[in-house]
PDB file of N, CA and C in Angstrom:
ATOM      1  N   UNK A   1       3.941  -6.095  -8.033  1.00  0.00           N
ATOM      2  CA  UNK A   1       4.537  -7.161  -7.274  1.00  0.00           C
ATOM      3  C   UNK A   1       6.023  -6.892  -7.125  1.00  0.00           C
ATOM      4  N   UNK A   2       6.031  -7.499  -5.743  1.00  0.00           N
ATOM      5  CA  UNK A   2       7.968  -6.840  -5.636  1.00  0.00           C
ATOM      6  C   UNK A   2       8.707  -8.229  -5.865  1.00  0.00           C
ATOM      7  N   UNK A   3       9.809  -8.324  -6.877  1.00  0.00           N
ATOM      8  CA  UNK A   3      10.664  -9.235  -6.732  1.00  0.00           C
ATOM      9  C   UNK A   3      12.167  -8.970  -6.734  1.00  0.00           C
ATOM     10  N   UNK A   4      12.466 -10.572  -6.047  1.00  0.00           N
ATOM     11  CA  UNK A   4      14.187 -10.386  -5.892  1.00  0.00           C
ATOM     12  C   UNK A   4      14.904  -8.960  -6.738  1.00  0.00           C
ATOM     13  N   UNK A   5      15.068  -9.407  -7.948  1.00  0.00           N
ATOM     14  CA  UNK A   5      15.466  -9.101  -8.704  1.00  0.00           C
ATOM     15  C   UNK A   5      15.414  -7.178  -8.985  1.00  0.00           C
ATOM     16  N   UNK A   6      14.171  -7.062  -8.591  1.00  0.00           N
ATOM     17  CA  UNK A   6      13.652  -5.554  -8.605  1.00  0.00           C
ATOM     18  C   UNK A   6      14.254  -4.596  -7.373  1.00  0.00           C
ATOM     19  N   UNK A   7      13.954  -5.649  -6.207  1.00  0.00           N
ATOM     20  CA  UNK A   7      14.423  -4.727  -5.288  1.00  0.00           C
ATOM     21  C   UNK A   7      15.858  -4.681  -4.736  1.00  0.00           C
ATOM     22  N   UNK A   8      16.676  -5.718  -5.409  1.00  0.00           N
ATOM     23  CA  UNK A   8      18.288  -6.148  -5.106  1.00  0.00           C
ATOM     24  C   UNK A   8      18.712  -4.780  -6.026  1.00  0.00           C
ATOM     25  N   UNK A   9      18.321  -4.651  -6.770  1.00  0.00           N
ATOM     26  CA  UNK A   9      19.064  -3.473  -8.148  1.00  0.00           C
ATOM     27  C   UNK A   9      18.732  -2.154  -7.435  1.00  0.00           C
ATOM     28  N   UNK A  10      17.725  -2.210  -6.961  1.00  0.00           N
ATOM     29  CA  UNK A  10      17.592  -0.599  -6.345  1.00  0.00           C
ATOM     30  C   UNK A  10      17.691  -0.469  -5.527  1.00  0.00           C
ATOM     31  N   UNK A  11      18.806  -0.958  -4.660  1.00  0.00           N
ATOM     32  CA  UNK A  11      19.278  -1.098  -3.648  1.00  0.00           C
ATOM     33  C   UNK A  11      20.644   0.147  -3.729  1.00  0.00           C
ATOM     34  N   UNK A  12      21.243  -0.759  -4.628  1.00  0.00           N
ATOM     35  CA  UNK A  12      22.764  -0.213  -5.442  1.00  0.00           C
ATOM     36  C   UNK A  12      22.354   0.786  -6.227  1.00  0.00           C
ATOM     37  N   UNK A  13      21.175   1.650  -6.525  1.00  0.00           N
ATOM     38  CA  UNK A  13      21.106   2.360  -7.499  1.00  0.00           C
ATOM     39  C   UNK A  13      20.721   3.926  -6.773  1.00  0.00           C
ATOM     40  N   UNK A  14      21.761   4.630  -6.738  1.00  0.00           N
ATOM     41  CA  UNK A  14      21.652   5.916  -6.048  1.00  0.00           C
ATOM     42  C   UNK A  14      20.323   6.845  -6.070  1.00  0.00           C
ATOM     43  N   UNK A  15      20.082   7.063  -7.476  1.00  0.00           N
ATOM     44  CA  UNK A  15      19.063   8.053  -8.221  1.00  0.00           C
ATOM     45  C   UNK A  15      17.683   7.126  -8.216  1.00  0.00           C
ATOM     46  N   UNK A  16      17.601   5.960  -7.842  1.00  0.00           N
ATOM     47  CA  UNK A  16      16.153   5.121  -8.002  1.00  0.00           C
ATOM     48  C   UNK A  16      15.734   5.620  -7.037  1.00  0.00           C
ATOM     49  N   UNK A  17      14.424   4.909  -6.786  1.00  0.00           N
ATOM     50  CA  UNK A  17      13.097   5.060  -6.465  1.00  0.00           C
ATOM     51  C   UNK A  17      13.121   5.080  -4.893  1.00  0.00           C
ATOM     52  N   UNK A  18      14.616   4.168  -4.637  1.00  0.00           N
ATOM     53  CA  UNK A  18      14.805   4.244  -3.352  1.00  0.00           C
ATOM     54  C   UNK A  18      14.910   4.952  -2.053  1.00  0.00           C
ATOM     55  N   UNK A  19      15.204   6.543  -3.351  1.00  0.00           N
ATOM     56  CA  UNK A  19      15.203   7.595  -2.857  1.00  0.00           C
ATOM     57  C   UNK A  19      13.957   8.626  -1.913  1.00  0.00           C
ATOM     58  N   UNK A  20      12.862   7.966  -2.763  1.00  0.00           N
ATOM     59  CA  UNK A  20      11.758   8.024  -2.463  1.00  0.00           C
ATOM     60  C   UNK A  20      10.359   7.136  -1.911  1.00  0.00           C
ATOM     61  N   UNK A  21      11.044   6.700  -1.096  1.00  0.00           N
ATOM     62  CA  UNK A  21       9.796   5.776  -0.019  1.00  0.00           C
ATOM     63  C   UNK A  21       8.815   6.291   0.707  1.00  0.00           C
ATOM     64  N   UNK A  22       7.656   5.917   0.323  1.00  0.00           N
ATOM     65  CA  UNK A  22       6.446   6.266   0.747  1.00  0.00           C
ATOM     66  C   UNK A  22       6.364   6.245   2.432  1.00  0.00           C
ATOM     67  N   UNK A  23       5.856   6.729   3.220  1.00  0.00           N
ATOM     68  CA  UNK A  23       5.471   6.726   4.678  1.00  0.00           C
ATOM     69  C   UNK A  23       4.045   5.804   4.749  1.00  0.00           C
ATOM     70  N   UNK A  24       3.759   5.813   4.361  1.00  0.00           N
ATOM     71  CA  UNK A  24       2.464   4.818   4.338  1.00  0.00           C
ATOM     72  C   UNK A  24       2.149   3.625   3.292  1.00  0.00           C
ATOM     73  N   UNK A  25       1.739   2.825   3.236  1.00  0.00           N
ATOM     74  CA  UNK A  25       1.566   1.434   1.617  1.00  0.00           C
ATOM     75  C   UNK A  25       0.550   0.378   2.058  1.00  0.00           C
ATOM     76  N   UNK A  26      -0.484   0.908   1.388  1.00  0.00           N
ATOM     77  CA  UNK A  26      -2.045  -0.387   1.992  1.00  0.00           C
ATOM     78  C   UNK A  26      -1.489  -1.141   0.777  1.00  0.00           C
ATOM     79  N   UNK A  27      -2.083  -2.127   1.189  1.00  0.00           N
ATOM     80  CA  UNK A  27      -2.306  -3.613   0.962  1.00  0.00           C
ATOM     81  C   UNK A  27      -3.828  -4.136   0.765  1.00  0.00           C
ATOM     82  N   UNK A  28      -4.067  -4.600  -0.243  1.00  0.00           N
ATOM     83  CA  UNK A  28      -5.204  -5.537  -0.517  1.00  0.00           C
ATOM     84  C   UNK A  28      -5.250  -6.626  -0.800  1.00  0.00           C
ATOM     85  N   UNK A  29      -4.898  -7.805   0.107  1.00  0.00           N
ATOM     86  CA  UNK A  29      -5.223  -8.834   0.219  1.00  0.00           C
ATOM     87  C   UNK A  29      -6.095  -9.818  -1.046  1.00  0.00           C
ATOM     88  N   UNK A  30      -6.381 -10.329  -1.862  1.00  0.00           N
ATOM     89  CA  UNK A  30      -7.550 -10.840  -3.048  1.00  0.00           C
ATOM     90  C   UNK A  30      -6.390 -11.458  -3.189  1.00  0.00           C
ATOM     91  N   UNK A  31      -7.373 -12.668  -3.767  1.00  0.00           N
ATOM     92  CA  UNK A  31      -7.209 -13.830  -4.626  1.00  0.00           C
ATOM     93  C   UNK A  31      -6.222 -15.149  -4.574  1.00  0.00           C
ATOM     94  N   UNK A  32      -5.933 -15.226  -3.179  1.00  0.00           N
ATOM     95  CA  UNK A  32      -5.268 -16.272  -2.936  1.00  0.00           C
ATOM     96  C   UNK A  32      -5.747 -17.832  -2.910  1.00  0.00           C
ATOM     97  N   UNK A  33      -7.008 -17.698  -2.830  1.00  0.00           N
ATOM     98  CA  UNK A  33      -7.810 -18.743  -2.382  1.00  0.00           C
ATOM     99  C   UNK A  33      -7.985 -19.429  -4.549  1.00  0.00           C
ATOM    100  N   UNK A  34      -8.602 -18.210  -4.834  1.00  0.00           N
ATOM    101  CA  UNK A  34      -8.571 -18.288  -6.305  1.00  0.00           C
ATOM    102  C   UNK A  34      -6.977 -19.244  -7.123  1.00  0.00           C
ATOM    103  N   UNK A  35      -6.007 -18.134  -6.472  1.00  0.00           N
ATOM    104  CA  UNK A  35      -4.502 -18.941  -6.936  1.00  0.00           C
ATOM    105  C   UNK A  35      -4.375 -20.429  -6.788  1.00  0.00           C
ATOM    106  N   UNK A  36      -4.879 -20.591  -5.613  1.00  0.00           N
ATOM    107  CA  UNK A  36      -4.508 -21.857  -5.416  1.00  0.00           C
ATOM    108  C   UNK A  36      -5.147 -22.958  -6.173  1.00  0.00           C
ATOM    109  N   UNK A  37      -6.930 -22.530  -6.226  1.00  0.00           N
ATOM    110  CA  UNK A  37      -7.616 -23.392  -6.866  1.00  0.00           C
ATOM    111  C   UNK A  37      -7.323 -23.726  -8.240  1.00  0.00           C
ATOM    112  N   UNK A  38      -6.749 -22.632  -8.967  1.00  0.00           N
ATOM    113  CA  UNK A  38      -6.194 -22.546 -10.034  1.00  0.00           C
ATOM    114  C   UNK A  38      -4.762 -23.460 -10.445  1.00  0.00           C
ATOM    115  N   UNK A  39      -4.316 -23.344  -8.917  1.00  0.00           N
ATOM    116  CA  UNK A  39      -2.777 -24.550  -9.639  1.00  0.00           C
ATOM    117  C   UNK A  39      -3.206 -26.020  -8.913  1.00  0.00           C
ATOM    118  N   UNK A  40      -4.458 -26.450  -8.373  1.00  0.00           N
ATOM    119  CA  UNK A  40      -5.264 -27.624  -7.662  1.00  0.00           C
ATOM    120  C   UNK A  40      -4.774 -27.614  -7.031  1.00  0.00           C
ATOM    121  N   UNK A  41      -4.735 -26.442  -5.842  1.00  0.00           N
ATOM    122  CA  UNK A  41      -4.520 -26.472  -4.402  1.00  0.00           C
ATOM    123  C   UNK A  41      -5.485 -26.257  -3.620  1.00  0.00           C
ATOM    124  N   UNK A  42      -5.509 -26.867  -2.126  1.00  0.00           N
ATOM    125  CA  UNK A  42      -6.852 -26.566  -1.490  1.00  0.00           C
ATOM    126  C   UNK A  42      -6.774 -24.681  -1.008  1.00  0.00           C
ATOM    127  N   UNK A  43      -7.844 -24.128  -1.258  1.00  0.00           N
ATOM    128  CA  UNK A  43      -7.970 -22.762  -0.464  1.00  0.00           C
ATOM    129  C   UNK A  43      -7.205 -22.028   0.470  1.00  0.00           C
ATOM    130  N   UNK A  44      -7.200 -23.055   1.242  1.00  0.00           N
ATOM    131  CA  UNK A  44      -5.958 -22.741   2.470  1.00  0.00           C
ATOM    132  C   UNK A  44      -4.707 -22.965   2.429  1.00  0.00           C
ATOM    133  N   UNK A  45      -4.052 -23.417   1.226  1.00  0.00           N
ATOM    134  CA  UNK A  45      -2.655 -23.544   1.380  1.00  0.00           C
ATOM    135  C   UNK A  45      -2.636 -22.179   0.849  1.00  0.00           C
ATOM    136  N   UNK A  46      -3.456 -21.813  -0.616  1.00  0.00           N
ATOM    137  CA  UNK A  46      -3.244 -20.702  -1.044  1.00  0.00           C
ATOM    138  C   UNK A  46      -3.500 -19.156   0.482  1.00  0.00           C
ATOM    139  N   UNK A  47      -4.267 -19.544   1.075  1.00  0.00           N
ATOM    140  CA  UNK A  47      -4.090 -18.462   2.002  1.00  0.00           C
ATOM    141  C   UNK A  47      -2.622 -18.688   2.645  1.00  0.00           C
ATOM    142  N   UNK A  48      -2.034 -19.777   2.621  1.00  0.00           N
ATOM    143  CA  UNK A  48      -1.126 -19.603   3.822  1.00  0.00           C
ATOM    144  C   UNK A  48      -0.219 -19.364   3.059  1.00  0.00           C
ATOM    145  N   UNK A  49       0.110 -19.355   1.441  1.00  0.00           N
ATOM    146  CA  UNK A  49       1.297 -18.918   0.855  1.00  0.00           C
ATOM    147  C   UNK A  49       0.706 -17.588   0.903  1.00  0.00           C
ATOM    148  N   UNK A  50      -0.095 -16.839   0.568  1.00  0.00           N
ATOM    149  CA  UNK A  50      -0.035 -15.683   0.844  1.00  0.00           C
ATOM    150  C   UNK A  50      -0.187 -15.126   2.121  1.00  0.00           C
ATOM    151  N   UNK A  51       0.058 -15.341   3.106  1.00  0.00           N
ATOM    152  CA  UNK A  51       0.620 -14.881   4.845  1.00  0.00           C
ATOM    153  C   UNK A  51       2.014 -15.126   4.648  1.00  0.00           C
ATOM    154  N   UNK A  52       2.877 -15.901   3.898  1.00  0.00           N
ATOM    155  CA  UNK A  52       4.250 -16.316   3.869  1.00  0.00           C
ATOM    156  C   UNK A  52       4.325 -14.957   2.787  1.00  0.00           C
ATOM    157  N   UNK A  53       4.381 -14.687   1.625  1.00  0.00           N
ATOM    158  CA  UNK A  53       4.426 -13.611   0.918  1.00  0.00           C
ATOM    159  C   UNK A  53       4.136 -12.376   1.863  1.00  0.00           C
ATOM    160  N   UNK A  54       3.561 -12.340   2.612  1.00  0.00           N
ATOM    161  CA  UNK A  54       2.997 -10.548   3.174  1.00  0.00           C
ATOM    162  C   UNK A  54       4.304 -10.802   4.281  1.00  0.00           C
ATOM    163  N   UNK A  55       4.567 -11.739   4.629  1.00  0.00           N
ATOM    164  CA  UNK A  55       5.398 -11.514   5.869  1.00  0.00           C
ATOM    165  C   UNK A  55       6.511 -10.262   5.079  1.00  0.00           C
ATOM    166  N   UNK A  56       7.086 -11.505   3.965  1.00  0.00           N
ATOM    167  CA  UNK A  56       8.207 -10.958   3.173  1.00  0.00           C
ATOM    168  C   UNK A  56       8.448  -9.958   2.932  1.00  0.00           C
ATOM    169  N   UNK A  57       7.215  -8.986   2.315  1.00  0.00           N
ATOM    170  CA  UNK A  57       6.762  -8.053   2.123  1.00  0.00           C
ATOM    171  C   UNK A  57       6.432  -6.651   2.901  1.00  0.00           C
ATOM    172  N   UNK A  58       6.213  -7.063   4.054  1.00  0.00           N
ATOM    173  CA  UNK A  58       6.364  -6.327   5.375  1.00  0.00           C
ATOM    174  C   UNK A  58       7.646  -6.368   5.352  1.00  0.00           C
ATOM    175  N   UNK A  59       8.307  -7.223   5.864  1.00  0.00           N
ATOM    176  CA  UNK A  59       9.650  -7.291   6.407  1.00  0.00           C
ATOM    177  C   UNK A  59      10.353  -6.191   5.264  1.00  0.00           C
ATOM    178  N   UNK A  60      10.248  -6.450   3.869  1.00  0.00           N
ATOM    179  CA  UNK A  60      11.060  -5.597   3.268  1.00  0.00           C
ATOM    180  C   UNK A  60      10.789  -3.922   3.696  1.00  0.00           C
ATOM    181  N   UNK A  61       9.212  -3.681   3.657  1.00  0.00           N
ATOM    182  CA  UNK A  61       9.106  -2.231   3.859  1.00  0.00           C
ATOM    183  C   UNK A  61       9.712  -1.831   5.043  1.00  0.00           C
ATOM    184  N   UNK A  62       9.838  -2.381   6.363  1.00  0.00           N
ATOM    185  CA  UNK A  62      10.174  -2.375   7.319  1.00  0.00           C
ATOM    186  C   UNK A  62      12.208  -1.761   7.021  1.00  0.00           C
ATOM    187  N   UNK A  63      12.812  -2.857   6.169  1.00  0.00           N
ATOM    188  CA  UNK A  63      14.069  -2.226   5.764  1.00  0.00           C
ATOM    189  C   UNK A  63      14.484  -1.064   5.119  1.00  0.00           C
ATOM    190  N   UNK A  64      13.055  -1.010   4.037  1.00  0.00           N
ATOM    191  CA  UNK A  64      13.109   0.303   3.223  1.00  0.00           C
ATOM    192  C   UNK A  64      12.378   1.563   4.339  1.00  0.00           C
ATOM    193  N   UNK A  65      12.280   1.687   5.374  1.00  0.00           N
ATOM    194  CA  UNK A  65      11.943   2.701   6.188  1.00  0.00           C
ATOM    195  C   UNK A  65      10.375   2.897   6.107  1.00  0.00           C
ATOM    196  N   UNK A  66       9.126   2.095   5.224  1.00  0.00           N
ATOM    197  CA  UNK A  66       7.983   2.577   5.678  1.00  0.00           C
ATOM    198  C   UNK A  66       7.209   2.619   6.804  1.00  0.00           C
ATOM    199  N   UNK A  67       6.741   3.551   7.209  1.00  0.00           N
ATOM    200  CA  UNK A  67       6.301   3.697   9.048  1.00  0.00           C
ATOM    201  C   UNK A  67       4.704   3.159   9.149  1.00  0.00           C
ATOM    202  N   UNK A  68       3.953   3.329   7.800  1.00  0.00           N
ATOM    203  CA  UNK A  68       2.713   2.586   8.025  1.00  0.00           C
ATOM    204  C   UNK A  68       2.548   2.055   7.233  1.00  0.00           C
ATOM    205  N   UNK A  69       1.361   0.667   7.411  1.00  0.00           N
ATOM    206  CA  UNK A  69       1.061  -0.273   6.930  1.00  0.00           C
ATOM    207  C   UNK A  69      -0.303  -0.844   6.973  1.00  0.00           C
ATOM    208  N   UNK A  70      -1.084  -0.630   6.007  1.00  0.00           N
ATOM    209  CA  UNK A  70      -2.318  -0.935   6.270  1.00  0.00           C
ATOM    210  C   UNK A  70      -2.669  -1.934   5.728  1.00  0.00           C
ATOM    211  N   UNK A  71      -3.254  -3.133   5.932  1.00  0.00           N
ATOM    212  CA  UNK A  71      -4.038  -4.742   5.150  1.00  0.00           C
ATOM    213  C   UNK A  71      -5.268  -4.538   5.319  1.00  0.00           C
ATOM    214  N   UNK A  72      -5.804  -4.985   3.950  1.00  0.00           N
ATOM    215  CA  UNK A  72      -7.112  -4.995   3.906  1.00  0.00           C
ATOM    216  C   UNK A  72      -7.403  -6.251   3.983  1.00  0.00           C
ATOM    217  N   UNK A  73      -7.440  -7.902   4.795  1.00  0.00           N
ATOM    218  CA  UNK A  73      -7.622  -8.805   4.351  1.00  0.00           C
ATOM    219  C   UNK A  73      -8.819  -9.230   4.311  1.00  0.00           C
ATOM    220  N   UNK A  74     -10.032  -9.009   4.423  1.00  0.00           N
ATOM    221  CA  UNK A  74     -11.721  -9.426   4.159  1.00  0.00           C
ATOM    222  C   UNK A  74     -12.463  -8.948   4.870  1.00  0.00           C
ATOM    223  N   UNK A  75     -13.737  -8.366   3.853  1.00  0.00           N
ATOM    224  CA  UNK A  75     -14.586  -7.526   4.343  1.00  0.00           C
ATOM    225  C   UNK A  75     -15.748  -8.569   4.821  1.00  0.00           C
ATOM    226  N   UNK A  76     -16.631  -8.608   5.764  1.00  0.00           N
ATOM    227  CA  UNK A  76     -18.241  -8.858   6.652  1.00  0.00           C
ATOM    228  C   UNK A  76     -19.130  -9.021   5.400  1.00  0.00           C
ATOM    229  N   UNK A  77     -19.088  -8.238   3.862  1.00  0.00           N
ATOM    230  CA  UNK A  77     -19.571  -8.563   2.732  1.00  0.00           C
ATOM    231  C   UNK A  77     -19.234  -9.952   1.879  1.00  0.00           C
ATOM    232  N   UNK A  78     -18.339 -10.319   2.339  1.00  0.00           N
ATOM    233  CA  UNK A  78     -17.873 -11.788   2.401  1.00  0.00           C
ATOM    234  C   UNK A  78     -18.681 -13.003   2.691  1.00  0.00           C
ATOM    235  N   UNK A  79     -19.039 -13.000   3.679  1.00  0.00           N
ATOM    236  CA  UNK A  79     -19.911 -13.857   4.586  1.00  0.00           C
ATOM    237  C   UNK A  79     -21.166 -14.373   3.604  1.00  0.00           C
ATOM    238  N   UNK A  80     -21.644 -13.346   3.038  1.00  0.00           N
ATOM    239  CA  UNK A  80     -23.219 -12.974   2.447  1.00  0.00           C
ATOM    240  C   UNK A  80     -22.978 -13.902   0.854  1.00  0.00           C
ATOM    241  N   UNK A  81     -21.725 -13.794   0.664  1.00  0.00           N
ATOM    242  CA  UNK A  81     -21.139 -14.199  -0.781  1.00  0.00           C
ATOM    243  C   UNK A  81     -21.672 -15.702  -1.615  1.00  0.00           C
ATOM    244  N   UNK A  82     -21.893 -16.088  -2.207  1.00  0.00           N
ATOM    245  CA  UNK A  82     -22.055 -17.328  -2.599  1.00  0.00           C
ATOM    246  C   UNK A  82     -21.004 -18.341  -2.284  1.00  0.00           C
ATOM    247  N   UNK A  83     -20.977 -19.483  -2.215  1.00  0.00           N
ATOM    248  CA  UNK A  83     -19.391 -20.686  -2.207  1.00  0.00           C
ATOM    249  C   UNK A  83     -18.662 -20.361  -3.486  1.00  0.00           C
ATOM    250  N   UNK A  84     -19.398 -20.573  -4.722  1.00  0.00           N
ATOM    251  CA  UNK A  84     -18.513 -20.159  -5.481  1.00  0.00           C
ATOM    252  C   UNK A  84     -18.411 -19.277  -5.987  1.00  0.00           C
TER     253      UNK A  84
END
């Protein structure tokens, strides 16, 4: 997980990681729906805080120079799944 804090420092830090940015960074989408139910939120807020998080998240790779971006957000094996 990327936070403030992580990516403000390696910003300023010559020899970090910064140096080395990937050209490509998938994404797997899970467990938002779970998060939410977990802090008694309905399903869908938890999806929509996580679309507010990926924006962020994009947007940063986008600054750090990555050129692709792949999301995995739900597979057709889904469908078949039980409710709970």
């Amino acid at each position: 997980m990327i936070s403030n804090h992580d990516t403000n420092a390696s910003i300023h830090q010559p020899d970090s990681y910064m140096n080395r940015i990937p050209v490509h960074v998938a994404l797997i989408m899970d467990g938002n729906g779970r998060w939410a139910i977990k802090k008694g939120l309905d399903r869908s807020q938890g999806h929509a805080h996580g679309a507010s998080k990926l924006r962020e998240i994009v947007t940063k790779f986008g600054e750090y120079g990555v050129k692709y971006v792949t999301l995995y957000a739900f597979s057709t094996e889904n469908w078949a799944r039980p409710q709970n």
